[in-house]
C-alpha atoms as a PDB file:
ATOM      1  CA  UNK A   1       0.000   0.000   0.000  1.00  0.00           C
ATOM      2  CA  UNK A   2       1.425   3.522  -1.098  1.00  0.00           C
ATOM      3  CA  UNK A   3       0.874   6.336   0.897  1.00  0.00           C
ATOM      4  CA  UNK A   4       1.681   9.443   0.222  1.00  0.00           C
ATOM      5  CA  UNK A   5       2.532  12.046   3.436  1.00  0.00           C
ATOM      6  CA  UNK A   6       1.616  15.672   2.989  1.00  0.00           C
ATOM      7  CA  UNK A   7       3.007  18.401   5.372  1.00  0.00           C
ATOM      8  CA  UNK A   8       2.966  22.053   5.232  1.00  0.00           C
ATOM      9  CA  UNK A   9      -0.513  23.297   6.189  1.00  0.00           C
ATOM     10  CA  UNK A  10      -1.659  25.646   8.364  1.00  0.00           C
ATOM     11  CA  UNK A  11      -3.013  29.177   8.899  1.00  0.00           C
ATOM     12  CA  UNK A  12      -1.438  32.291   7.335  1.00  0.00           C
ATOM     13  CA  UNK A  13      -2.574  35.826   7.441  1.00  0.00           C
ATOM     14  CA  UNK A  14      -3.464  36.882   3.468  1.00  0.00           C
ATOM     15  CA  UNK A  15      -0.234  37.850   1.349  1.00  0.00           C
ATOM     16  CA  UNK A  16       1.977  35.080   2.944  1.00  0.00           C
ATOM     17  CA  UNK A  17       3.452  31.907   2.112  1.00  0.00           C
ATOM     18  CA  UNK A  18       3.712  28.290   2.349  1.00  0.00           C
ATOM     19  CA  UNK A  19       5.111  25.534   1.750  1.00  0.00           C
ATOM     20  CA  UNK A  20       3.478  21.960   1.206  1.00  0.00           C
ATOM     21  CA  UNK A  21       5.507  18.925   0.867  1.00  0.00           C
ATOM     22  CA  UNK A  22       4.331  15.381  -0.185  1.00  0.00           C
ATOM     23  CA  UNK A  23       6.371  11.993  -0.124  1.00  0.00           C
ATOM     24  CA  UNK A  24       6.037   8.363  -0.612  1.00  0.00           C
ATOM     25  CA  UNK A  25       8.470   5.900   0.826  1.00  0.00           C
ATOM     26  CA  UNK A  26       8.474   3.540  -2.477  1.00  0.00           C
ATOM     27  CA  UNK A  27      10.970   2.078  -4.936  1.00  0.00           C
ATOM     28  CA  UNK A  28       9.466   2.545  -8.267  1.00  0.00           C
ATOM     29  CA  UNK A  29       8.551   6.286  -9.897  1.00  0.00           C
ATOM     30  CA  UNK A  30       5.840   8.072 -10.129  1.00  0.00           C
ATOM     31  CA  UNK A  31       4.617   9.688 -13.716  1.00  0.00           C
ATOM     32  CA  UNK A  32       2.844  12.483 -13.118  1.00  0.00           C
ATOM     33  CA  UNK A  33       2.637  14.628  -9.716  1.00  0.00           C
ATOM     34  CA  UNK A  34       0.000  16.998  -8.590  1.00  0.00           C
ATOM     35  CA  UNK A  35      -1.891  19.177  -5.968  1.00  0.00           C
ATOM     36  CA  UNK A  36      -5.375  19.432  -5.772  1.00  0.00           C
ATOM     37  CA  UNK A  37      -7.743  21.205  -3.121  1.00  0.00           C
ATOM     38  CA  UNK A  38     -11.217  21.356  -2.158  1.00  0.00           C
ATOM     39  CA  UNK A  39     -12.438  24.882  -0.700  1.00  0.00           C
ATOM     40  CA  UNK A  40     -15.465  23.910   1.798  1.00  0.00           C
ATOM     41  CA  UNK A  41     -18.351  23.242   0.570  1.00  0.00           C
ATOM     42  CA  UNK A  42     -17.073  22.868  -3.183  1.00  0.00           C
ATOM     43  CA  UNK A  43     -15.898  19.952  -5.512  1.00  0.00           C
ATOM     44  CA  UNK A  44     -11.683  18.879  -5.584  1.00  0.00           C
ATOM     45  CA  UNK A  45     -10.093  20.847  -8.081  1.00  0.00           C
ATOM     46  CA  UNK A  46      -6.784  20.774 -10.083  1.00  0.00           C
ATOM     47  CA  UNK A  47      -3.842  23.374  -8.681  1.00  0.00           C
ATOM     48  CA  UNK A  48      -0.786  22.204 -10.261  1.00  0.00           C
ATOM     49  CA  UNK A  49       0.248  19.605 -12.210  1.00  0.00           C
ATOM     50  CA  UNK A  50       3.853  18.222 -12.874  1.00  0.00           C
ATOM     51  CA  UNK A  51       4.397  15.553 -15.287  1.00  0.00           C
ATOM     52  CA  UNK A  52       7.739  12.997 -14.983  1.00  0.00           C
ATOM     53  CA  UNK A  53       9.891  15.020 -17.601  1.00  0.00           C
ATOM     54  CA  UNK A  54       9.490  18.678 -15.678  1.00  0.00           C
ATOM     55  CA  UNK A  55       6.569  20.192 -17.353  1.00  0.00           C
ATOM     56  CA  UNK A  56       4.020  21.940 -15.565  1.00  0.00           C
ATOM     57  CA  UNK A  57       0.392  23.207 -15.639  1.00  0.00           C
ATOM     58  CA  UNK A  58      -1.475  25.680 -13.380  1.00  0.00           C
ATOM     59  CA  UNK A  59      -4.845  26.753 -12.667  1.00  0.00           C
ATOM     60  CA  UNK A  60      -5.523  29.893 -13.971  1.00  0.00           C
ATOM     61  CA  UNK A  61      -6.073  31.030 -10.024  1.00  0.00           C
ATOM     62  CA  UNK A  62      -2.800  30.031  -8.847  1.00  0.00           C
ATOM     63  CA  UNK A  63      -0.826  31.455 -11.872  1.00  0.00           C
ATOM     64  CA  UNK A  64       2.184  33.192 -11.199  1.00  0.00           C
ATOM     65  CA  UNK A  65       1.562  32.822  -7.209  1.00  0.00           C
ATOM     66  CA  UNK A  66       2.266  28.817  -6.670  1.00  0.00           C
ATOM     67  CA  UNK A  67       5.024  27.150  -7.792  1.00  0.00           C
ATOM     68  CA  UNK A  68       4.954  22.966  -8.137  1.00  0.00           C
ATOM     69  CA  UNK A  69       8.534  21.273  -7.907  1.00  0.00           C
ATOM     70  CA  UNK A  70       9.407  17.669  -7.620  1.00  0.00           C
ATOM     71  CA  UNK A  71      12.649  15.600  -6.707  1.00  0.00           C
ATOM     72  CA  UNK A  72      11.974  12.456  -8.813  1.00  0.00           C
ATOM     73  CA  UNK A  73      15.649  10.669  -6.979  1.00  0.00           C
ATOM     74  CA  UNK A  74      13.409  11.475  -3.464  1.00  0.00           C
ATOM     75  CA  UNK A  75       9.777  10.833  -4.893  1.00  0.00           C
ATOM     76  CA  UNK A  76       8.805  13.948  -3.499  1.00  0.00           C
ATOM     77  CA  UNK A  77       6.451  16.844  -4.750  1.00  0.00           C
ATOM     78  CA  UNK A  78       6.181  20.610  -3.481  1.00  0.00           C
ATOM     79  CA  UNK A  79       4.064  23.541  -3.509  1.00  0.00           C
ATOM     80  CA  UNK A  80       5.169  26.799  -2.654  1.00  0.00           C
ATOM     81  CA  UNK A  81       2.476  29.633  -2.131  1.00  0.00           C
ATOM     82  CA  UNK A  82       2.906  32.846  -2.041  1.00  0.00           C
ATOM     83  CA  UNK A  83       0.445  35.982  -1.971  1.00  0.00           C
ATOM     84  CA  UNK A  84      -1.940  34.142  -0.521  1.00  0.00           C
ATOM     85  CA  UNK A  85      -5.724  34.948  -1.071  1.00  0.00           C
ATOM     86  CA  UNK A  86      -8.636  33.948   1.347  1.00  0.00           C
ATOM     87  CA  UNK A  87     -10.361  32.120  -1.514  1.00  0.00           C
ATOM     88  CA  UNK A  88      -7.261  29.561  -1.089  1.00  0.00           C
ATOM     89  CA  UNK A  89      -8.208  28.470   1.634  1.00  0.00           C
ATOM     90  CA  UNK A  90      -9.210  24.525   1.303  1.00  0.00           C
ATOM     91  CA  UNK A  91      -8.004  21.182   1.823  1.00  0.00           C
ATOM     92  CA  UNK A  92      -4.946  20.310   0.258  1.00  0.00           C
ATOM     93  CA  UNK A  93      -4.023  17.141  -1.052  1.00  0.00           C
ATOM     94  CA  UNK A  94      -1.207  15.118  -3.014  1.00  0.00           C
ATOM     95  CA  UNK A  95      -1.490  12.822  -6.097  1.00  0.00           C
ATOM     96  CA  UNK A  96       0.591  11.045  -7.918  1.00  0.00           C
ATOM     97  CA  UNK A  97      -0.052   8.389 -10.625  1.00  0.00           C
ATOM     98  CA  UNK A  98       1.721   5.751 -12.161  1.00  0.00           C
ATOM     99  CA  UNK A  99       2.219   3.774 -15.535  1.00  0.00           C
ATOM    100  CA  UNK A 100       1.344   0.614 -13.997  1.00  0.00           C
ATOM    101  CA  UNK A 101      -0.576   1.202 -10.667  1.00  0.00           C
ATOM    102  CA  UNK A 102      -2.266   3.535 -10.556  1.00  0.00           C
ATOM    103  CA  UNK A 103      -3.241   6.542  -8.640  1.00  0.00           C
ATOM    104  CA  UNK A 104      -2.399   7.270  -5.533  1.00  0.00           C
ATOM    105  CA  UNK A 105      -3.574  10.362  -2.956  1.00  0.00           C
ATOM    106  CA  UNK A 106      -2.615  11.733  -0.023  1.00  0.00           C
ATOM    107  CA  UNK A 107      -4.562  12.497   3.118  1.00  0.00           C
ATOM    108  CA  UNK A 108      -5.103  16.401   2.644  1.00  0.00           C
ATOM    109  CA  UNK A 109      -3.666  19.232   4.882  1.00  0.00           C
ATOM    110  CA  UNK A 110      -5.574  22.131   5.632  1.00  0.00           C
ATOM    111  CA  UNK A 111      -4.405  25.853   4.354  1.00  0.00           C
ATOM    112  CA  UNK A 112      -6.622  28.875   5.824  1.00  0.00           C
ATOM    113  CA  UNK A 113      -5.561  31.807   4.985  1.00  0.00           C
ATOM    114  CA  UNK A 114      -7.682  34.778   7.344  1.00  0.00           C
ATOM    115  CA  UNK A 115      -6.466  37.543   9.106  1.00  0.00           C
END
């Protein structure tokens, strides 16, 4: 069973930053890498995409504010945040698929961003 460990949540006042890490503790690579959220009371939604050879895609919302990153050699994925909006806030979570397994999702960490 893969599981994949998200860190990095929390609150932040609007206009800051953070960082959310994901990892999985397995021997085999993943293909493509991603963060998705789901604000409250609304359906999951794509953030940022990365894709085994580097490239990326964005929301529109996120453009030019996040930044995904991944360490393929670690099997690790980031997202760092910056100017953060209220409308951010949501429930965070990893994904990460693979050519012969699957999908695979991590547990969600909370970002609220208030003041």
């Amino acid at each position: 069973q893969v599981q994949l460990v998200e860190s990095g949540g929390g609150l932040v006042q609007p206009g800051g930053s953070l960082r959310l890490s994901c990892a999985a503790a397995i021997t085999f690579s993943f293909n493509n890498m991603a963060w998705y959220r789901q604000p409250p009371g609304k359906q999951r939604e794509l953030v940022a995409r990365i894709s085994s050879s580097g490239s990326t895609d964005y929301a529109e919302s996120v453009k030019g504010r996040f930044t995904i990153s991944r360490d393929s050699t670690k099997n690790t994925v980031s997202l760092q945040m910056n100017s953060l909006k209220p409308e951010d806030t949501a429930v965070y979570y990893c994904y990460a698929d693979t050519m012969l397994f699957g999908a695979y999702w991590g547990q969600g960490t909370q970002v609220t961003v208030s003041s």
